[in-house]
N, C-alpha and C. Protein backbone atom coordinates (compact mmCIF):
# COMPACT_ATOMS: atom_id res chain seq x y z
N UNK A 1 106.90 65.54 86.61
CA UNK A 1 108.33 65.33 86.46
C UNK A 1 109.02 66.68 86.35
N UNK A 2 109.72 66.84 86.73
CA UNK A 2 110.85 68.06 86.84
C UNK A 2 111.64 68.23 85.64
N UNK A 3 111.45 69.43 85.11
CA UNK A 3 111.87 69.93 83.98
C UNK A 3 113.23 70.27 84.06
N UNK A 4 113.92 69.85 83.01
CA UNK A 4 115.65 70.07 82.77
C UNK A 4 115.39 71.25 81.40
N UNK A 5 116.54 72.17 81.69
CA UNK A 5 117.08 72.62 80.40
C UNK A 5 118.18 71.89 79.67
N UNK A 6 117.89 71.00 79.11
CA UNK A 6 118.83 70.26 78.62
C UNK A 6 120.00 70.40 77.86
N UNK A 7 120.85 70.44 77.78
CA UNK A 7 122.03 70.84 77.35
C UNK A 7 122.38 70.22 75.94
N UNK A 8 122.91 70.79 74.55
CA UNK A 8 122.73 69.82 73.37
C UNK A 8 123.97 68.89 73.41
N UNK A 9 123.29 68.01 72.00
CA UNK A 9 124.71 66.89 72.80
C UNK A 9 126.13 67.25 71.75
N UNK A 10 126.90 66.69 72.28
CA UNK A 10 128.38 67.08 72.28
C UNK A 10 128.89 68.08 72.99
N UNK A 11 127.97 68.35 74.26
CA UNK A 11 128.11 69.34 75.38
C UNK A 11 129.21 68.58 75.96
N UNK A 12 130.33 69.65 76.53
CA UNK A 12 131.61 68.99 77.49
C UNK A 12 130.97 69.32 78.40
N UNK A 13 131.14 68.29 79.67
CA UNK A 13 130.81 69.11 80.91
C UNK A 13 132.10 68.40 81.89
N UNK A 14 131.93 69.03 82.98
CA UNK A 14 132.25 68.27 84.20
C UNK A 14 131.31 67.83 85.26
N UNK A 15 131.64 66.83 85.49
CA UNK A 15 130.65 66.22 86.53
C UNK A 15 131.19 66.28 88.09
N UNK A 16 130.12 66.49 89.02
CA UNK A 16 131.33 66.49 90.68
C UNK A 16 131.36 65.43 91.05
N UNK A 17 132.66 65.22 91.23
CA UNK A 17 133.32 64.34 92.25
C UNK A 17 134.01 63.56 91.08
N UNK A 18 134.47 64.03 89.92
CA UNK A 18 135.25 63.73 89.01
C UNK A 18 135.87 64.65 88.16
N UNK A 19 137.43 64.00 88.15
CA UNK A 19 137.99 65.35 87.52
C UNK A 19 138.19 65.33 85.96
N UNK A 20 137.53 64.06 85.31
CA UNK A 20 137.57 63.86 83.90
C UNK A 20 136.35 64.86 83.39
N UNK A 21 136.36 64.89 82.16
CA UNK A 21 135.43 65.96 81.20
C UNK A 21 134.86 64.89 80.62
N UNK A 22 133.47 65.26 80.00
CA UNK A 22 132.29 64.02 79.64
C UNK A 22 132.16 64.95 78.20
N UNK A 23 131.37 63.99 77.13
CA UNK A 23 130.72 65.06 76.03
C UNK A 23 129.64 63.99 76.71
N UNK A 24 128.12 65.05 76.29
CA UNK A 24 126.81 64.95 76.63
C UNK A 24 126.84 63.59 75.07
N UNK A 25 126.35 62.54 75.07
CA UNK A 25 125.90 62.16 73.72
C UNK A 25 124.23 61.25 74.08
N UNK A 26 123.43 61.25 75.26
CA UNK A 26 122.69 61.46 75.42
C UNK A 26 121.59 61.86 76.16
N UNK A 27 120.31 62.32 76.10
CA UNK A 27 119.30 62.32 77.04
C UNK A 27 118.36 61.75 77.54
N UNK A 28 117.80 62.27 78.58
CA UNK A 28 116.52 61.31 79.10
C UNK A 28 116.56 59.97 79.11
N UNK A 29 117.60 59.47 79.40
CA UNK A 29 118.17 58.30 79.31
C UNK A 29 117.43 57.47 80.49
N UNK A 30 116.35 56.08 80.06
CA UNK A 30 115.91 55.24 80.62
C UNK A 30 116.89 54.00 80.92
N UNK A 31 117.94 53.88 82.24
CA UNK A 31 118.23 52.64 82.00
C UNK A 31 118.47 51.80 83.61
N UNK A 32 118.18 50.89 83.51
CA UNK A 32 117.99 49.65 83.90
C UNK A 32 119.24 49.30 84.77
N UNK A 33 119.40 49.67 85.89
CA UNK A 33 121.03 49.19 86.50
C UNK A 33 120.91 48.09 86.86
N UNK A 34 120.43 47.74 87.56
CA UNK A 34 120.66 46.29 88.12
C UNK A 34 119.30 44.93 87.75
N UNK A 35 119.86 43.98 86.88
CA UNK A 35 118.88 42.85 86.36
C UNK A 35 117.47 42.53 87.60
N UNK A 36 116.32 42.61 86.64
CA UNK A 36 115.40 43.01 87.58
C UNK A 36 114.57 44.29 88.25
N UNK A 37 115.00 44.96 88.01
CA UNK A 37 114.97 46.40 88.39
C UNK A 37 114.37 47.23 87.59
N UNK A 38 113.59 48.06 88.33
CA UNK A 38 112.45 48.89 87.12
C UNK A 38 113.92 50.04 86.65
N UNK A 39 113.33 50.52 84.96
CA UNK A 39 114.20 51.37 84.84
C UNK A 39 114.12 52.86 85.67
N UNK A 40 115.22 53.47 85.73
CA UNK A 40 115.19 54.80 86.24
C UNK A 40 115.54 55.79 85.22
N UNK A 41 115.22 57.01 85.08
CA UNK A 41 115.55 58.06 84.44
C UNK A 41 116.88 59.21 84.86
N UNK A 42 117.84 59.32 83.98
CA UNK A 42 118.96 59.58 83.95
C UNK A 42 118.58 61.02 83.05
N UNK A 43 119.20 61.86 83.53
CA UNK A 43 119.09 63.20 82.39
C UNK A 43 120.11 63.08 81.20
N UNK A 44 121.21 62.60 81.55
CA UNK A 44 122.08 62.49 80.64
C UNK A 44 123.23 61.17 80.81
N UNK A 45 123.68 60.82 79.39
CA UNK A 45 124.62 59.70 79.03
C UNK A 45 125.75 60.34 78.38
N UNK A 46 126.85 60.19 78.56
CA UNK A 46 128.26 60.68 78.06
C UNK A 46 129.05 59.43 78.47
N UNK A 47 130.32 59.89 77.19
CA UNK A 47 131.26 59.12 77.04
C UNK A 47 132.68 60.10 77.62
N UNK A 48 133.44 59.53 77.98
CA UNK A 48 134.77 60.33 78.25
C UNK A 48 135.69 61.22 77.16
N UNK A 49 135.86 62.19 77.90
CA UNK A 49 136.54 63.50 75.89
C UNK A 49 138.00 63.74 76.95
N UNK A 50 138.93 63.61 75.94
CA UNK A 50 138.63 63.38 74.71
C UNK A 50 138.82 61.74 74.00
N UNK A 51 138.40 61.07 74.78
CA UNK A 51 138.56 59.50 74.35
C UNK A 51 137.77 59.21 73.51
N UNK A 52 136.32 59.27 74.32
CA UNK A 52 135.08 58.76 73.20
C UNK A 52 135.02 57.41 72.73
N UNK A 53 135.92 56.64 73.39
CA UNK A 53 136.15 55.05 72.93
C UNK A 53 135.28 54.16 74.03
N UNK A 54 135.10 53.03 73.63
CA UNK A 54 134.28 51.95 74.13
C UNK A 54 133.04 52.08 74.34
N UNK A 55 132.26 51.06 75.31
CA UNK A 55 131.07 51.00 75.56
C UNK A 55 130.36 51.69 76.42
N UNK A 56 131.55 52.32 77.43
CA UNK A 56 130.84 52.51 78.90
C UNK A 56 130.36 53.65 78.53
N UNK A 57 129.26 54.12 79.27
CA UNK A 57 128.60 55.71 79.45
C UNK A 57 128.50 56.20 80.77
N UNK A 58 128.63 57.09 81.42
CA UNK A 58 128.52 57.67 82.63
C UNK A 58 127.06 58.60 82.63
N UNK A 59 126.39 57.85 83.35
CA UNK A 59 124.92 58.59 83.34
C UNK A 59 124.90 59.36 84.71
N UNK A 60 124.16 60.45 84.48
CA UNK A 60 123.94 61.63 85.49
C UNK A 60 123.11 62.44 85.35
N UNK A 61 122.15 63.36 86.33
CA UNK A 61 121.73 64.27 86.04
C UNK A 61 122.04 65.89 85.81
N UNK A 62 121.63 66.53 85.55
CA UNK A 62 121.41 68.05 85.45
C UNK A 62 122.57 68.82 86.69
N UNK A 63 122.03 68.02 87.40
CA UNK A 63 122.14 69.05 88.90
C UNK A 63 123.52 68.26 88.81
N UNK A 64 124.25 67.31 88.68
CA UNK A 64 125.38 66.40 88.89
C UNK A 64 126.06 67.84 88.06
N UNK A 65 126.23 68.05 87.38
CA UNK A 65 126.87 69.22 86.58
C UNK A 65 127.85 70.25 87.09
N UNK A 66 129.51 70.25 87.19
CA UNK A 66 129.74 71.38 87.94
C UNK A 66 130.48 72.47 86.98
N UNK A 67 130.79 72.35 86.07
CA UNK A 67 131.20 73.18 85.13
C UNK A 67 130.74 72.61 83.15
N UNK A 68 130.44 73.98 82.77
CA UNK A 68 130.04 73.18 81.37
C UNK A 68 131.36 74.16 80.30
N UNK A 69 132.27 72.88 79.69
CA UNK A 69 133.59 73.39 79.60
C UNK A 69 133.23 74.27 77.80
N UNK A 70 132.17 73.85 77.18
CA UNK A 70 131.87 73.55 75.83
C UNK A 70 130.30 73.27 75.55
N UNK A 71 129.54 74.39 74.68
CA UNK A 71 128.31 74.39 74.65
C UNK A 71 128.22 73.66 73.40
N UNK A 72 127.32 72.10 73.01
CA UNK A 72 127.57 71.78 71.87
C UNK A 72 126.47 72.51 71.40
N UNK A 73 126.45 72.09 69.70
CA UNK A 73 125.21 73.13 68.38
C UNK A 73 124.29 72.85 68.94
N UNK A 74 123.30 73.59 68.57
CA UNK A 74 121.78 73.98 68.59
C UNK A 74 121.47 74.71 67.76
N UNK A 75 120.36 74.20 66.92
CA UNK A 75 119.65 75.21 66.06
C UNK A 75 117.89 75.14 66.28
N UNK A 76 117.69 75.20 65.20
CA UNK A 76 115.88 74.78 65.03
C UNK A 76 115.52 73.92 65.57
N UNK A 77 115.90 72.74 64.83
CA UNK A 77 115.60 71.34 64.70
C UNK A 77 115.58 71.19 66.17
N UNK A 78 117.08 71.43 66.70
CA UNK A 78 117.41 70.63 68.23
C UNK A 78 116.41 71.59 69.27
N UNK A 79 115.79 72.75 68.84
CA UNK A 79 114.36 73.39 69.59
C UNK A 79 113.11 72.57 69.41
N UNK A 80 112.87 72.12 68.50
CA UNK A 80 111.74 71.23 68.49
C UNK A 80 111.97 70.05 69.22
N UNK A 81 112.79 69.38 68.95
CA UNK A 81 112.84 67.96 69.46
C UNK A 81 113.14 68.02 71.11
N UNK A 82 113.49 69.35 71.53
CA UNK A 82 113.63 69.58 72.79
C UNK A 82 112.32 69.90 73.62
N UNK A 83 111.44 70.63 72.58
CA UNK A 83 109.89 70.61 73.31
C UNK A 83 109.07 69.30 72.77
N UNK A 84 109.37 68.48 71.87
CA UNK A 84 108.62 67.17 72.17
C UNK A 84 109.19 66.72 73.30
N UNK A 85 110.58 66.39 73.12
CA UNK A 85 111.20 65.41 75.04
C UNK A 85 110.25 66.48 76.01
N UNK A 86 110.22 67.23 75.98
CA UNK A 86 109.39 67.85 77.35
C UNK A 86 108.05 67.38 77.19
N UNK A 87 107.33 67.50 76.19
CA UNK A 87 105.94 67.16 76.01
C UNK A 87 106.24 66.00 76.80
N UNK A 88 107.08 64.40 76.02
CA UNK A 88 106.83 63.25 76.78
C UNK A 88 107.00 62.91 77.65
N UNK A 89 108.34 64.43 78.26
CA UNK A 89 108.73 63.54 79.86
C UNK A 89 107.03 64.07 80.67
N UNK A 90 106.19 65.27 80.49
CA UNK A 90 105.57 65.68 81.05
C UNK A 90 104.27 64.88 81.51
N UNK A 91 104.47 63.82 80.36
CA UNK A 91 103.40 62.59 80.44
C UNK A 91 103.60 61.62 80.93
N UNK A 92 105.10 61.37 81.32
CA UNK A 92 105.47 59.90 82.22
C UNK A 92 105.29 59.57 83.24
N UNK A 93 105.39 58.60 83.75
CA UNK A 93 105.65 58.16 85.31
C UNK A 93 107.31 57.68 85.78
N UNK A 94 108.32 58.02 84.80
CA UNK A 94 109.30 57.33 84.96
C UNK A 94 109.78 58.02 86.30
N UNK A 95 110.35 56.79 86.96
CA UNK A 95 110.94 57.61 88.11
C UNK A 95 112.45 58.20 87.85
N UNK A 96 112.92 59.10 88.44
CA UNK A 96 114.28 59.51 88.54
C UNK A 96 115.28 59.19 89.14
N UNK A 97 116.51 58.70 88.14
CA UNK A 97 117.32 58.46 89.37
C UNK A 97 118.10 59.16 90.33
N UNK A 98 118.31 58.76 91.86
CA UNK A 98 118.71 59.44 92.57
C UNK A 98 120.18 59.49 92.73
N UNK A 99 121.25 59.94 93.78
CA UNK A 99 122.20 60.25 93.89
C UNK A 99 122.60 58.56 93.85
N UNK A 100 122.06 57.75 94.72
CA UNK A 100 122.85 56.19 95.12
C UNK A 100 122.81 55.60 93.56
N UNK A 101 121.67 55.71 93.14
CA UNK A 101 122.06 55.28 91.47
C UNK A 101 122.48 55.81 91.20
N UNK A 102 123.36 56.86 90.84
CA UNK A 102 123.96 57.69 90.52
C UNK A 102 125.87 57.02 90.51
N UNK A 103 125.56 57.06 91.74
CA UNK A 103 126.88 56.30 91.97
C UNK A 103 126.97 54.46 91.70
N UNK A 104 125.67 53.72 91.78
CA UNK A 104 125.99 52.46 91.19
C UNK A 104 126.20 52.59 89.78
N UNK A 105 125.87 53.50 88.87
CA UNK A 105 126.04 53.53 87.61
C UNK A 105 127.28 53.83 86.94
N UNK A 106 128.25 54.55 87.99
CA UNK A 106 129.50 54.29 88.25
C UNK A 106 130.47 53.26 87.96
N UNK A 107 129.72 52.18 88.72
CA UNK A 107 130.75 50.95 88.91
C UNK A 107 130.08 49.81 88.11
N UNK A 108 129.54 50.40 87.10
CA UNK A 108 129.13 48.83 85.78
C UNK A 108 130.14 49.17 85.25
């Protein structure tokens, strides 16, 4: 599996082909788009900033990334827990999602 430098969360970013700003609130995100469907792996889940209201999340990867407006904290802690997620992604089989999921994840 292909290694991300993951970004910590409450990271602002921008995503392409949208002109709204995201905060990062999570990673390695396993999810399930369409009923039936094996899950796919998402690098990241964000909510819209500065709203941050409701349910929806906009999942994307790494590379989806075109400007990062706001680096959220990092210390110790968020170094460790960043080389366990690597330890486990390094052991998975999850597949990744691609650009077309990318964009159905869009329109839930």
């Amino acid at each position: 599996m292909q290694m991300i430098d993951y970004k910590p969360l409450g990271t602002i970013v921008k995503v392409a082909g949208n002109d709204k700003r995201f905060m990062i609130t999570g990673r390695a995100i396993s999810v399930v788009l369409k009923k039936g469907d094996k899950p796919k792996m998402f690098d990241y889940a964000a909510v819209l900033y500065p709203e941050g209201i409701g349910n929806r999340h906009l999942y994307f990867q790494d590379s989806d990334i075109s400007e990062v407006v706001f680096r959220g904290f990092a210390d110790e802690e968020e170094e460790r827990i960043m080389e366990r997620l690597k330890d486990y992604l390094s052991g998975t089989d999850l597949e990744r999602a691609s650009r077309d999921d990318y964009n159905r994840s869009t329109k839930q």
